[in-house]
PDB file of N, CA and C in Angstrom:
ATOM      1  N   UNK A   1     -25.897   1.917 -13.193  1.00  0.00           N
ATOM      2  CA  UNK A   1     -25.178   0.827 -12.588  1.00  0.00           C
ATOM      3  C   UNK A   1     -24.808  -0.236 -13.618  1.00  0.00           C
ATOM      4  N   UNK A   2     -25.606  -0.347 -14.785  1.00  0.00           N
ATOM      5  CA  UNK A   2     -25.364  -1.719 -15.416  1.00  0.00           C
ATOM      6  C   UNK A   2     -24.165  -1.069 -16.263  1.00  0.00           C
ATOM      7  N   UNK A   3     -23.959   0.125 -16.968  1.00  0.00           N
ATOM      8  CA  UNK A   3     -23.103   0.558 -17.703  1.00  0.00           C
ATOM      9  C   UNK A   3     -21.961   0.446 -17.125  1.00  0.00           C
ATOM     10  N   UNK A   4     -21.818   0.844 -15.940  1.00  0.00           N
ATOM     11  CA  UNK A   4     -20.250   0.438 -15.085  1.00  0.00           C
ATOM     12  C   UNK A   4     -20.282  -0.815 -15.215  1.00  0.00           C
ATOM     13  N   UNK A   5     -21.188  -1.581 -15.098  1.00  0.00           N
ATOM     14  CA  UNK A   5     -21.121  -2.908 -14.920  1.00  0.00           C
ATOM     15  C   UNK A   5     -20.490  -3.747 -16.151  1.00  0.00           C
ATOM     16  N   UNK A   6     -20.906  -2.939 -17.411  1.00  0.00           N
ATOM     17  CA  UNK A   6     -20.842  -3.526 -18.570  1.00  0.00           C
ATOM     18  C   UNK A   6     -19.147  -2.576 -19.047  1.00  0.00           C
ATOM     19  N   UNK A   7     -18.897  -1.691 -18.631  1.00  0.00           N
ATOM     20  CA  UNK A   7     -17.188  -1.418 -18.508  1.00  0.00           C
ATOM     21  C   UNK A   7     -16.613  -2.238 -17.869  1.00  0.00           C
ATOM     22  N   UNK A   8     -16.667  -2.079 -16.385  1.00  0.00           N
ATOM     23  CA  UNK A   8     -15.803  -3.236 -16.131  1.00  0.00           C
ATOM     24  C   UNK A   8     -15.597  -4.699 -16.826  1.00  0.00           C
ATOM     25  N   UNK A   9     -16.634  -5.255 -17.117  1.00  0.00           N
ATOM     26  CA  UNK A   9     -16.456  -6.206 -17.629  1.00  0.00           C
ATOM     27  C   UNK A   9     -15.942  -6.615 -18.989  1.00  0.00           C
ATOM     28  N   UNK A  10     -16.315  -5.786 -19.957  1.00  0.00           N
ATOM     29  CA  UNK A  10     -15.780  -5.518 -21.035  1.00  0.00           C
ATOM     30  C   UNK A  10     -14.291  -4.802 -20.997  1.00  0.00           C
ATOM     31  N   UNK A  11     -14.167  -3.613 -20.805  1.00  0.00           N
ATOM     32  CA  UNK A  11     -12.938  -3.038 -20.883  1.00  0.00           C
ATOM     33  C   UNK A  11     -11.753  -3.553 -19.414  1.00  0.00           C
ATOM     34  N   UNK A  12     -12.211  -4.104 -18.978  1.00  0.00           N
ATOM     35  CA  UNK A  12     -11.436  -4.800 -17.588  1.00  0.00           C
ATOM     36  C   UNK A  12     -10.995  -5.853 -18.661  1.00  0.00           C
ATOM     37  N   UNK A  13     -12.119  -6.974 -19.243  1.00  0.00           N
ATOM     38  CA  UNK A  13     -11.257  -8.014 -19.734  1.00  0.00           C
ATOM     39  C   UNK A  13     -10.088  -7.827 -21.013  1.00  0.00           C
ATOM     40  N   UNK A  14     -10.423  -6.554 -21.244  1.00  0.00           N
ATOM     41  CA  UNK A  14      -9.312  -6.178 -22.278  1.00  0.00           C
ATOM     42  C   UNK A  14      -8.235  -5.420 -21.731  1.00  0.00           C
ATOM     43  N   UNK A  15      -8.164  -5.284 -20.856  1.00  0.00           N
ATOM     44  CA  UNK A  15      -6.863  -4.095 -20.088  1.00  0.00           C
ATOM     45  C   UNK A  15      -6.286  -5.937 -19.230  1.00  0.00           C
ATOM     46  N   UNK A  16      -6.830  -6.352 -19.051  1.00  0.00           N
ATOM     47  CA  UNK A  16      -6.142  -8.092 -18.484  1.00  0.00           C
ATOM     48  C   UNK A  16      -5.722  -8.447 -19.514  1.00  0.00           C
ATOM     49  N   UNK A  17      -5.904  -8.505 -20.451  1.00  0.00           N
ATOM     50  CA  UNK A  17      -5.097  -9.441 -21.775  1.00  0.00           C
ATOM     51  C   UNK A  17      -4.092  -8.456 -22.064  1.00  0.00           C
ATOM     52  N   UNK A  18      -4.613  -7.195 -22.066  1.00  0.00           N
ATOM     53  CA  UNK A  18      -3.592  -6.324 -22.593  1.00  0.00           C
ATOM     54  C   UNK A  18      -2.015  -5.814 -21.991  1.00  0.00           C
ATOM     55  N   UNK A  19      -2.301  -5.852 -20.675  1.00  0.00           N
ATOM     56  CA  UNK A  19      -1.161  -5.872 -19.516  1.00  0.00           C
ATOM     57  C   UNK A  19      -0.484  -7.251 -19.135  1.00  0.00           C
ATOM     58  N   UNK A  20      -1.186  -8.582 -19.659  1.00  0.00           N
ATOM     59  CA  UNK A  20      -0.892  -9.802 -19.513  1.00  0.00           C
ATOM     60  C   UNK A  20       0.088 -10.301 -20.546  1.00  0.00           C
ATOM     61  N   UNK A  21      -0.284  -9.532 -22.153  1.00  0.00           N
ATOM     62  CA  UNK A  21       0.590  -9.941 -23.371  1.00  0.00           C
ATOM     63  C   UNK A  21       1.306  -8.572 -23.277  1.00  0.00           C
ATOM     64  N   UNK A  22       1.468  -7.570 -22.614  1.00  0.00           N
ATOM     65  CA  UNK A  22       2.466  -6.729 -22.321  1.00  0.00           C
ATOM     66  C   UNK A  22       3.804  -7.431 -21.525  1.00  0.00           C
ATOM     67  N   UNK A  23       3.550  -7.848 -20.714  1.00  0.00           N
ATOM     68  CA  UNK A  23       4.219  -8.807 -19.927  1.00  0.00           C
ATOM     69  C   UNK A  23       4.918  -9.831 -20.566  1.00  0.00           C
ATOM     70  N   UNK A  24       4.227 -10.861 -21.027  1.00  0.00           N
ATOM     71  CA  UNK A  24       4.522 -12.038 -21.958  1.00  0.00           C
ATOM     72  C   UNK A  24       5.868 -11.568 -22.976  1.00  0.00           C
ATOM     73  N   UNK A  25       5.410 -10.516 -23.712  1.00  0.00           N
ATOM     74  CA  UNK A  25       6.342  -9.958 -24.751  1.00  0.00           C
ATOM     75  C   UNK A  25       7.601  -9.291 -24.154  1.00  0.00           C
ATOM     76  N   UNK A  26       7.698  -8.820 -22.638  1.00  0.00           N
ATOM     77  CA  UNK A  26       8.323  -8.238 -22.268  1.00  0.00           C
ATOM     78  C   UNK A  26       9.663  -8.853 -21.539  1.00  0.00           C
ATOM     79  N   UNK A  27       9.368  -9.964 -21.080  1.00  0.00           N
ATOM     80  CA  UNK A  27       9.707 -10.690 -19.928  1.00  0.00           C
ATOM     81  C   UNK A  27      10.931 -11.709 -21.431  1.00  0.00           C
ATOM     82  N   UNK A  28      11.845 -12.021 -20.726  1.00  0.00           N
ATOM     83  CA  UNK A  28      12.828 -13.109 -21.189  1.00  0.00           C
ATOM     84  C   UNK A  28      12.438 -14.354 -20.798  1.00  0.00           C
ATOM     85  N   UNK A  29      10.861 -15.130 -20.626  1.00  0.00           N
ATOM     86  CA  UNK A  29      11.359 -16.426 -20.236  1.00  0.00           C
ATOM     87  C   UNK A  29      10.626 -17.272 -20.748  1.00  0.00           C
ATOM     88  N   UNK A  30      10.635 -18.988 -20.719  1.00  0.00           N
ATOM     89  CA  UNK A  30       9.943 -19.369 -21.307  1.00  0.00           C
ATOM     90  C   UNK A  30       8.380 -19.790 -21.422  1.00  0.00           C
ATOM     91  N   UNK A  31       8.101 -20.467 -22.517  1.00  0.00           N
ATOM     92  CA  UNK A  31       6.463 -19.908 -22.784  1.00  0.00           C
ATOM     93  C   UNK A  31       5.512 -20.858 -21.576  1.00  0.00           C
ATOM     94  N   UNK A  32       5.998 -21.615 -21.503  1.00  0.00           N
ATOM     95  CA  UNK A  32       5.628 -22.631 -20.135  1.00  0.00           C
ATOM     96  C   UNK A  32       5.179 -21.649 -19.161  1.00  0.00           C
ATOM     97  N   UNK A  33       6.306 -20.895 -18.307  1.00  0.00           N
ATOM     98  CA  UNK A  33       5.895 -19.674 -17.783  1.00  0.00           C
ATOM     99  C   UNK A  33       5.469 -18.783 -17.863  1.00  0.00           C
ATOM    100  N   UNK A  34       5.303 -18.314 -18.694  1.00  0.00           N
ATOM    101  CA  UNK A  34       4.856 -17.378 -19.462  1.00  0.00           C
ATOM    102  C   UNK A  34       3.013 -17.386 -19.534  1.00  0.00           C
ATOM    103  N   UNK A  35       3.088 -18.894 -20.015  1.00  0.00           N
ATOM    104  CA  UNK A  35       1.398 -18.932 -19.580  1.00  0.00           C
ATOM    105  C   UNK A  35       1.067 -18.689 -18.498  1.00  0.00           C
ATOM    106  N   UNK A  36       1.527 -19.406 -17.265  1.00  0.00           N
ATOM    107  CA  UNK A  36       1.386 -19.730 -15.860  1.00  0.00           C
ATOM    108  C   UNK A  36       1.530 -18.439 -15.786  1.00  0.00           C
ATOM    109  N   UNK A  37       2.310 -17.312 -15.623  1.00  0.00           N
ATOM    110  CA  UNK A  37       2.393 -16.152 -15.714  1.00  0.00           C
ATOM    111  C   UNK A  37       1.245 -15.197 -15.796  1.00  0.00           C
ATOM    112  N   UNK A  38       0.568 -15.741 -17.274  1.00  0.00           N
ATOM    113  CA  UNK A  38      -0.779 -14.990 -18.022  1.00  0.00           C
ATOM    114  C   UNK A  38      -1.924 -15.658 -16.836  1.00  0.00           C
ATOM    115  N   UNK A  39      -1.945 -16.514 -16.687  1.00  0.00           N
ATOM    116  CA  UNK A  39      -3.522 -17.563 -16.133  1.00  0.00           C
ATOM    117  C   UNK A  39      -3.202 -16.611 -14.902  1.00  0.00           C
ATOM    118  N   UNK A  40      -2.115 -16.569 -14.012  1.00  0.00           N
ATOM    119  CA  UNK A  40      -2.607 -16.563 -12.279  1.00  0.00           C
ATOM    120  C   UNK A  40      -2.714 -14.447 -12.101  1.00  0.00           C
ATOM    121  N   UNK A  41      -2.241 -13.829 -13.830  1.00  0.00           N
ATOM    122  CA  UNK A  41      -2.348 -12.532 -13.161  1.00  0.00           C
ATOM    123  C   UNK A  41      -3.269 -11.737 -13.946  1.00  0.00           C
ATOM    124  N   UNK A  42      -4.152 -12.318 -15.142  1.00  0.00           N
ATOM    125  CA  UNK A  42      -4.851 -11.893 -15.734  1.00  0.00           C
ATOM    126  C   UNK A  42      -6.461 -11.884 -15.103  1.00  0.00           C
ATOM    127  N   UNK A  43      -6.888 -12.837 -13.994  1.00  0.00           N
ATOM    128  CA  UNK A  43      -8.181 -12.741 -13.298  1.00  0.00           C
ATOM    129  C   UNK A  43      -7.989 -12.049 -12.246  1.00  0.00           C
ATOM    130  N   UNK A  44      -7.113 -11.906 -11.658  1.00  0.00           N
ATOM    131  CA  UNK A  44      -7.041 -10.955 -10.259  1.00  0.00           C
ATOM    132  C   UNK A  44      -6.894  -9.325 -11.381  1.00  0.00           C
ATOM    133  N   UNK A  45      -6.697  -8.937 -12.037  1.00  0.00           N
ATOM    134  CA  UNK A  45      -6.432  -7.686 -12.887  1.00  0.00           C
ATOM    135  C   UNK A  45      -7.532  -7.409 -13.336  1.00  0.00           C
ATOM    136  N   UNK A  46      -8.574  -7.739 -13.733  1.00  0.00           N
ATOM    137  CA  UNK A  46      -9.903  -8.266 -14.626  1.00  0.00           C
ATOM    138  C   UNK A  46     -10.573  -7.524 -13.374  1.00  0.00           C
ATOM    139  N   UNK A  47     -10.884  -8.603 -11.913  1.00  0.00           N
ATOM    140  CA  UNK A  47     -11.433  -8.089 -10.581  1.00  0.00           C
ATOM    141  C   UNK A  47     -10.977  -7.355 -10.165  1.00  0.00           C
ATOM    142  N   UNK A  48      -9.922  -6.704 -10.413  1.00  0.00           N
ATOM    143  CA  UNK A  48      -9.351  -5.230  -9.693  1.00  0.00           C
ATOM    144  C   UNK A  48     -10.454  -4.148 -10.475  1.00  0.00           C
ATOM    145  N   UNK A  49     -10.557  -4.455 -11.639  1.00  0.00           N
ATOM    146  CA  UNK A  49     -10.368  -3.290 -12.700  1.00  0.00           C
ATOM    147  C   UNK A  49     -12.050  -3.354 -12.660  1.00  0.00           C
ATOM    148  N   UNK A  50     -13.213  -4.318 -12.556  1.00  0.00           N
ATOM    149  CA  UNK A  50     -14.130  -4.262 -12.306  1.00  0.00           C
ATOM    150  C   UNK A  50     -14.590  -3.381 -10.961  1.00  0.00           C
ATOM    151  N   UNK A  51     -13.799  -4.094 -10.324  1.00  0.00           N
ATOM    152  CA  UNK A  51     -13.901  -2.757  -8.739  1.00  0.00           C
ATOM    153  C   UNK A  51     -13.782  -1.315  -8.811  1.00  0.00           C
ATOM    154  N   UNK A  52     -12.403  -1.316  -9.731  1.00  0.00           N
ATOM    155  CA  UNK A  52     -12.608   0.129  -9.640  1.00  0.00           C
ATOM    156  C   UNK A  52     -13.265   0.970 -10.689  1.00  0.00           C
ATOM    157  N   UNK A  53     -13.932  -0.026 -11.672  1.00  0.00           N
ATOM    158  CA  UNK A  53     -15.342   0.983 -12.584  1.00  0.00           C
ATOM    159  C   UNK A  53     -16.834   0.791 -11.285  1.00  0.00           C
ATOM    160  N   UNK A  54     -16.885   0.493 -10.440  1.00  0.00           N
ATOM    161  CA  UNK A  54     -17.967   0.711  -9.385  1.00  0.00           C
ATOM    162  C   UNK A  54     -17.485   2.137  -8.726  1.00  0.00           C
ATOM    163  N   UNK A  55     -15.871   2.468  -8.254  1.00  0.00           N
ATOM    164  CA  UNK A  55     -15.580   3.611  -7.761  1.00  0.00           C
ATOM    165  C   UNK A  55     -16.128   4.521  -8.338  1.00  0.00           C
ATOM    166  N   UNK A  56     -16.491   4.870  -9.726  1.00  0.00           N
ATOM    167  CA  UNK A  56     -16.676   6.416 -10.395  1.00  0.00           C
ATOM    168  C   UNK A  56     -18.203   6.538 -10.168  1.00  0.00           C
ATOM    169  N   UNK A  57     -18.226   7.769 -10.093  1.00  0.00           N
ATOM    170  CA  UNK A  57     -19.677   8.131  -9.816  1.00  0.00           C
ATOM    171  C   UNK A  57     -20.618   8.136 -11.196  1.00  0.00           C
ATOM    172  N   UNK A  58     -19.999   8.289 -12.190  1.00  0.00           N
ATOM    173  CA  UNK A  58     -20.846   7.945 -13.443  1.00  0.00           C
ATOM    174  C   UNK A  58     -20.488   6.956 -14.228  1.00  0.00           C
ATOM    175  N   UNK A  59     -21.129   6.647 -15.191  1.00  0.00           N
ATOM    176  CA  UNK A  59     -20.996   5.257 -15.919  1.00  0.00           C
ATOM    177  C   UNK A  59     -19.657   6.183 -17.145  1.00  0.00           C
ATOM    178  N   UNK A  60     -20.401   7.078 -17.199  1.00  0.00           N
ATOM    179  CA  UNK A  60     -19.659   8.021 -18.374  1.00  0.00           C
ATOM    180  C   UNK A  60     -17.994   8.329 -18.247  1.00  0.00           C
ATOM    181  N   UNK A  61     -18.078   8.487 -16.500  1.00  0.00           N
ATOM    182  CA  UNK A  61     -16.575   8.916 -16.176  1.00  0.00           C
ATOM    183  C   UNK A  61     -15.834   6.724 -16.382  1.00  0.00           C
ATOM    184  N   UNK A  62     -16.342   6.011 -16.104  1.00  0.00           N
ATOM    185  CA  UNK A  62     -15.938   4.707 -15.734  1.00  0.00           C
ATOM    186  C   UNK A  62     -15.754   4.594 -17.334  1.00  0.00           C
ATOM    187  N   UNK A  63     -16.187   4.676 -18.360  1.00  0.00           N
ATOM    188  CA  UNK A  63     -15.866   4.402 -20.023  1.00  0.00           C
ATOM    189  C   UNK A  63     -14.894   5.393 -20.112  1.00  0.00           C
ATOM    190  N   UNK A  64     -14.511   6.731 -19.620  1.00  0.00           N
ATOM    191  CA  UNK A  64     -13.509   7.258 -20.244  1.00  0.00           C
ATOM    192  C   UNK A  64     -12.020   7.261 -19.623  1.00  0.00           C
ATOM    193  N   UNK A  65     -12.652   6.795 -17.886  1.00  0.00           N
ATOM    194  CA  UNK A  65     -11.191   6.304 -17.258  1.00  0.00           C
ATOM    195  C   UNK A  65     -10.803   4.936 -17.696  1.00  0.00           C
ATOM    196  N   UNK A  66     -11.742   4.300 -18.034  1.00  0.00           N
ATOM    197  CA  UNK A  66     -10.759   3.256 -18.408  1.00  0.00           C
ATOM    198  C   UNK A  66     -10.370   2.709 -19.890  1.00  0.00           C
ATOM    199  N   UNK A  67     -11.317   3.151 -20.945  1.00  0.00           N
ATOM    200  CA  UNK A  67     -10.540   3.671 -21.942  1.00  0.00           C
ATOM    201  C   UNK A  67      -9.255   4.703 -22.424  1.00  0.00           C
ATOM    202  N   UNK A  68      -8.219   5.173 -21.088  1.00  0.00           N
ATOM    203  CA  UNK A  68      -7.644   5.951 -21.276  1.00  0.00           C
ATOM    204  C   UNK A  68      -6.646   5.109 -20.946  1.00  0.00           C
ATOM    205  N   UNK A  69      -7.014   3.861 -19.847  1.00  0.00           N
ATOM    206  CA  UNK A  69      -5.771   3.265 -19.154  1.00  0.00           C
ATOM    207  C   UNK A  69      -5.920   1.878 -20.687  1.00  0.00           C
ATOM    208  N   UNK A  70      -6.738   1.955 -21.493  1.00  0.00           N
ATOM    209  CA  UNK A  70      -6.248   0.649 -22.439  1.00  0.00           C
ATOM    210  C   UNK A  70      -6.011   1.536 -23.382  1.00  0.00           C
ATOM    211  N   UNK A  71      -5.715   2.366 -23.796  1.00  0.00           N
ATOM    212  CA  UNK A  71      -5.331   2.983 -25.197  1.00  0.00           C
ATOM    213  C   UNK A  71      -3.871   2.788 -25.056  1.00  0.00           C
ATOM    214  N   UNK A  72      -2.818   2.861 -23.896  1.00  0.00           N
ATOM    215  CA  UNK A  72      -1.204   3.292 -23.932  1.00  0.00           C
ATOM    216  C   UNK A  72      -0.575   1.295 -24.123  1.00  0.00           C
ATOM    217  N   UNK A  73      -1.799   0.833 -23.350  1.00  0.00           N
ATOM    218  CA  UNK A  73      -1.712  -0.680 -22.987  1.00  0.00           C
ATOM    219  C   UNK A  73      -1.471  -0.930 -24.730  1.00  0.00           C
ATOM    220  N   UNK A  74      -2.640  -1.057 -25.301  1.00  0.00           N
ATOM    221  CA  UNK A  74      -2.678  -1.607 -26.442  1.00  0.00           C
ATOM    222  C   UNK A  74      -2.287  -0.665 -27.492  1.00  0.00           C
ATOM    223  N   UNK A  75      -1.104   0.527 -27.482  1.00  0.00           N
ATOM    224  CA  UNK A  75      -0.398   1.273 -28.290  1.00  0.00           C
ATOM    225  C   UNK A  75       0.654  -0.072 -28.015  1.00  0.00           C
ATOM    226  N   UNK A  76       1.003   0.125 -26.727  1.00  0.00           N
ATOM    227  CA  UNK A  76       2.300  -0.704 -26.451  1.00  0.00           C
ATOM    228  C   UNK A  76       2.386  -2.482 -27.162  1.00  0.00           C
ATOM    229  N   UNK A  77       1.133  -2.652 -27.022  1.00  0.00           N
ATOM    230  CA  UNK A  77       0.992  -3.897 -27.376  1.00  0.00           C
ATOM    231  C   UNK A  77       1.228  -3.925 -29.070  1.00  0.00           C
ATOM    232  N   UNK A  78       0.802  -3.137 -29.787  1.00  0.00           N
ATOM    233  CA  UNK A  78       1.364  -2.611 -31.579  1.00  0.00           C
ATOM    234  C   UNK A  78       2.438  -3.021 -31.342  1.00  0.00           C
ATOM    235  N   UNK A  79       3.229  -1.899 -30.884  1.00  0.00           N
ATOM    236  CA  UNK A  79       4.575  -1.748 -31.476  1.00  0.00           C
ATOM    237  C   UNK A  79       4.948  -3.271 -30.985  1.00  0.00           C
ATOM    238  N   UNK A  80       5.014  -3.659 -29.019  1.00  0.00           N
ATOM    239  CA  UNK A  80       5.966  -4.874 -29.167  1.00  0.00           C
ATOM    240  C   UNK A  80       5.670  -5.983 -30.286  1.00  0.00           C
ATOM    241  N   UNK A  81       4.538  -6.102 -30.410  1.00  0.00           N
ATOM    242  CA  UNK A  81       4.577  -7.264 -31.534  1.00  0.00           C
ATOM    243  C   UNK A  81       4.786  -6.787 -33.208  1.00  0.00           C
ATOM    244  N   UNK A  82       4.948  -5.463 -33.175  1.00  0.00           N
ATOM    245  CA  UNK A  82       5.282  -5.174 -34.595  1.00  0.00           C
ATOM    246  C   UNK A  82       7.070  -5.177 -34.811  1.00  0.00           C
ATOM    247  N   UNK A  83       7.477  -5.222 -33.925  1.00  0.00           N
ATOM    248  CA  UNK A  83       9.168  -5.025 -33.256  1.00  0.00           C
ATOM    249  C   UNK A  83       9.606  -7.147 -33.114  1.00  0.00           C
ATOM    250  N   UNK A  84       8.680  -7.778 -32.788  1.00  0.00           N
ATOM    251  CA  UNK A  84       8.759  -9.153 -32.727  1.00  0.00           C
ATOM    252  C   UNK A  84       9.212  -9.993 -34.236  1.00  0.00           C
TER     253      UNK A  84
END
């Protein structure tokens, strides 16, 4: 239980920043919004993503599902800011 516990929390708060500055980089607008943007959708994403490392039945399957959903996140996140 604590290992899911310690995925979600760890790899949740990095798949929130990571889908949050996916966004940021993606979006045409300004940075004003852009924050406001980051703040109101990066904690509801964080608590999604904690919830669903409780769904897997092992701690083992919860580190490799969700290390699979931040690897494309933070490929994407390279290039846009290497392209910036």
């Amino acid at each position: 239980m604590w290992s899911r516990t310690f995925a979600g929390l760890l790899l949740g708060l990095l798949i929130s920043i990571s889908v949050v500055l996916n966004l940021n980089l993606l979006l045409p607008i300004k940075e004003d919004t852009m924050l406001l943007i980051g703040l109101l959708c990066a904690f509801p994403i964080w608590v999604g993503i904690q919830v669903w490392a409780y769904s897997f039945t092992s701690a083992k399957k919860a580190w490799l599902k969700l290390t699979i959903v931040l690897a494309p996140s933070a490929l994407l996140n390279l290039l846009l800011l290497s392209l910036r």
